[in-house]
C-alpha atoms as a PDB file:
ATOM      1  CA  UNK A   1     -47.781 105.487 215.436  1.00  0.00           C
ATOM      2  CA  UNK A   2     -49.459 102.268 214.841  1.00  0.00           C
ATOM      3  CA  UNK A   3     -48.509  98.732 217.209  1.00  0.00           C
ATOM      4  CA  UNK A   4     -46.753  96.805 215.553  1.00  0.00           C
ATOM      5  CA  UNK A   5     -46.587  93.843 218.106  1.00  0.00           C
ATOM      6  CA  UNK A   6     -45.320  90.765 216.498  1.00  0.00           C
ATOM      7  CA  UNK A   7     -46.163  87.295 218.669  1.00  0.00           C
ATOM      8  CA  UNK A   8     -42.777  85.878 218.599  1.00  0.00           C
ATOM      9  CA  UNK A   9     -44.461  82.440 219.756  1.00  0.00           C
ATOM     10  CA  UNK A  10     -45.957  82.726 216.205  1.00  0.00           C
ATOM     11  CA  UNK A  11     -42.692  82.682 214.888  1.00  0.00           C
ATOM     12  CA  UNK A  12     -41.515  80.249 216.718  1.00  0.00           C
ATOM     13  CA  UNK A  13     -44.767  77.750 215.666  1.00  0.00           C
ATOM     14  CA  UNK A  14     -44.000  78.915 212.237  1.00  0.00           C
ATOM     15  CA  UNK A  15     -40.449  77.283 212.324  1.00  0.00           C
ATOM     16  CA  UNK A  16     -41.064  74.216 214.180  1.00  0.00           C
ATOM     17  CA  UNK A  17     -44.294  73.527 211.335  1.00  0.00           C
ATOM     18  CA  UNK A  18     -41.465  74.024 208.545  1.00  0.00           C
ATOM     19  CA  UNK A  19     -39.086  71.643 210.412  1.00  0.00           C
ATOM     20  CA  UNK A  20     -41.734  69.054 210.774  1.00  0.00           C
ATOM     21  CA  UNK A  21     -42.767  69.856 206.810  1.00  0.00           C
ATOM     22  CA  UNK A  22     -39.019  69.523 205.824  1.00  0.00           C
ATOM     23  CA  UNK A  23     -38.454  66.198 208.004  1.00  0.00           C
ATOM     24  CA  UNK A  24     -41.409  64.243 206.718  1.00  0.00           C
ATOM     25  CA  UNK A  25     -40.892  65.304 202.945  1.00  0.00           C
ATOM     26  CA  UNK A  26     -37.352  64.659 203.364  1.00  0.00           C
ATOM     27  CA  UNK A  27     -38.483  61.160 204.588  1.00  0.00           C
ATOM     28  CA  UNK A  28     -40.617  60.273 201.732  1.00  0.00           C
ATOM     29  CA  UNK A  29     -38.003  61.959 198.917  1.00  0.00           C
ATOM     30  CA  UNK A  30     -36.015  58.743 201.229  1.00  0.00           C
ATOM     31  CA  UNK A  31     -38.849  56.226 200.161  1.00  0.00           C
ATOM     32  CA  UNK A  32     -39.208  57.706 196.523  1.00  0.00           C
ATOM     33  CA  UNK A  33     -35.585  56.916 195.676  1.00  0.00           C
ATOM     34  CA  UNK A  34     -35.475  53.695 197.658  1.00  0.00           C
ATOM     35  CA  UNK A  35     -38.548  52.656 195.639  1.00  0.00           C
ATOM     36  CA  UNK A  36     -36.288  53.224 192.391  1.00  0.00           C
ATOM     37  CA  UNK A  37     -33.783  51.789 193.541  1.00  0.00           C
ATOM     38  CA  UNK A  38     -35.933  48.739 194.739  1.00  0.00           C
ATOM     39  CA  UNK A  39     -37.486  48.941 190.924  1.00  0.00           C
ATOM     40  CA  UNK A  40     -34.345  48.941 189.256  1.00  0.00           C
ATOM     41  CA  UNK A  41     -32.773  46.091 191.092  1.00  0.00           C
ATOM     42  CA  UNK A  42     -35.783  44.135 190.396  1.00  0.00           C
ATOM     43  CA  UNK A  43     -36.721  44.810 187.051  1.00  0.00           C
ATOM     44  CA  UNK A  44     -33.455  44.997 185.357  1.00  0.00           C
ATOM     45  CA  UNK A  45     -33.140  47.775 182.181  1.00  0.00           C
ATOM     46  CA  UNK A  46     -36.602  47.110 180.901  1.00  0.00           C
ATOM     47  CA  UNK A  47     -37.381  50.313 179.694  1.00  0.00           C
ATOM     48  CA  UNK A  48     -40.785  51.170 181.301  1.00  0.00           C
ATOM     49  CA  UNK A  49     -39.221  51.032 184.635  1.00  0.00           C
ATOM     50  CA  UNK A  50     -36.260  52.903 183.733  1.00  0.00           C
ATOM     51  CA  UNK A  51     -38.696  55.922 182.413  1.00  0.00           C
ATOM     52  CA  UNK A  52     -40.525  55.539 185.820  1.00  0.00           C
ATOM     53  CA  UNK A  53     -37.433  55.920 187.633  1.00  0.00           C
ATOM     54  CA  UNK A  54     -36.187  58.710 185.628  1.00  0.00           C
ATOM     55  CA  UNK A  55     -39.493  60.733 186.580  1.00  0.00           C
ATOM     56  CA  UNK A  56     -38.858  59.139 190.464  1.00  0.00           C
ATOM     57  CA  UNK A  57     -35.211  61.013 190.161  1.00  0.00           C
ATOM     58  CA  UNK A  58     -36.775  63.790 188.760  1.00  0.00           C
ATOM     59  CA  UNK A  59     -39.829  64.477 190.947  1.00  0.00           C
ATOM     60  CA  UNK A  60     -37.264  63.663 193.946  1.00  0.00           C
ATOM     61  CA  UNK A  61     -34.866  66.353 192.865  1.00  0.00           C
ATOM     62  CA  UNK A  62     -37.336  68.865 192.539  1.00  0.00           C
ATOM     63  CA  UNK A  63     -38.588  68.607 196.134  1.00  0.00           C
ATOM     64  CA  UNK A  64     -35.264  68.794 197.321  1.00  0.00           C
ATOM     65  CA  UNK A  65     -34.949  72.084 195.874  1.00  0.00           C
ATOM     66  CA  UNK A  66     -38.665  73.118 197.865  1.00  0.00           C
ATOM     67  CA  UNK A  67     -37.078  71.499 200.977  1.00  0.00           C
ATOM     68  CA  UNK A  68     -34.001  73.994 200.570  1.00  0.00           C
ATOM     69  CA  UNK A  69     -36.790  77.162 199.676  1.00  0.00           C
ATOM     70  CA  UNK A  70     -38.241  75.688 202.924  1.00  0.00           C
ATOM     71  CA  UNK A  71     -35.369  75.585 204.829  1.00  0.00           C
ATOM     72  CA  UNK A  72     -34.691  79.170 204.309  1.00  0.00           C
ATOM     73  CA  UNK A  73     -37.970  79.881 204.804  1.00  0.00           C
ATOM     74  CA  UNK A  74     -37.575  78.514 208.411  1.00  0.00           C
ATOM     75  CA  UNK A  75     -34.518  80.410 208.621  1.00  0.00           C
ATOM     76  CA  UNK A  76     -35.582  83.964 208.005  1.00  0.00           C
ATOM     77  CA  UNK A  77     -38.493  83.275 210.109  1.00  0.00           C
ATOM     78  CA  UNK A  78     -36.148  82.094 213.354  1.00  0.00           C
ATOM     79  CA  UNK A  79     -33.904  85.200 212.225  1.00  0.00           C
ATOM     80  CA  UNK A  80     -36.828  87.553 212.938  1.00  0.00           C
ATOM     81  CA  UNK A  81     -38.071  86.382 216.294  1.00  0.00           C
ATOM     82  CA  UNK A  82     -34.451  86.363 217.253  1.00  0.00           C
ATOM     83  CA  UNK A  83     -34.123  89.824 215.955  1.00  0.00           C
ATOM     84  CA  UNK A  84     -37.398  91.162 217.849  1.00  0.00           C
ATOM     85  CA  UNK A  85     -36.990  89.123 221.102  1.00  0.00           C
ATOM     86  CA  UNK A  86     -33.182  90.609 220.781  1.00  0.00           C
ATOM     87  CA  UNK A  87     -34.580  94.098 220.585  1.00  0.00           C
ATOM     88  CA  UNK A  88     -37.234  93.516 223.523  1.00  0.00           C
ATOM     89  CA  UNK A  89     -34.137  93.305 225.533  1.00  0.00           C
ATOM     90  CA  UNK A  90     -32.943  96.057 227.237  1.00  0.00           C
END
């Protein structure tokens, strides 16, 4: 039967890089919608800012949805080295 040895510190480096991912694109989704709303409140309804913001709300929806694929991501991973530290214990 092969090893199958799994470095649970791996795991564990492996979450804390997707929380420090999921905080600093978080942050910027922040700055993306404060910039549109900074836009807006300066330049009125002309309609060239308006489309820019549109693509602003846009862009900043879709990486929400890669912070939640993320999120799970970190999730499963934190799962497993709970599951294999778990069955190290006897």
């Amino acid at each position: 039967m092969a090893n199958n040895n799994v470095d649970t510190e791996a795991l564990e480096q492996a979450g804390l890089a997707l929380s420090v991912y999921i905080d600093e694109v978080g942050k910027n989704i922040q700055k993306m919608q404060d910039a549109a709303t900074d836009c807006s409140d300066n330049m009125g309804s002309d309609v060239y800012s308006q489309s820019a913001i549109q693509k602003l709300a846009t862009c900043a929806a879709e990486l929400s949805k890669t912070l939640q694929l993320a999120q799970d991501l970190k999730d499963k991973i934190l799962a497993k080295k709970r599951n294999i530290e778990d069955s190290q214990t006897f």
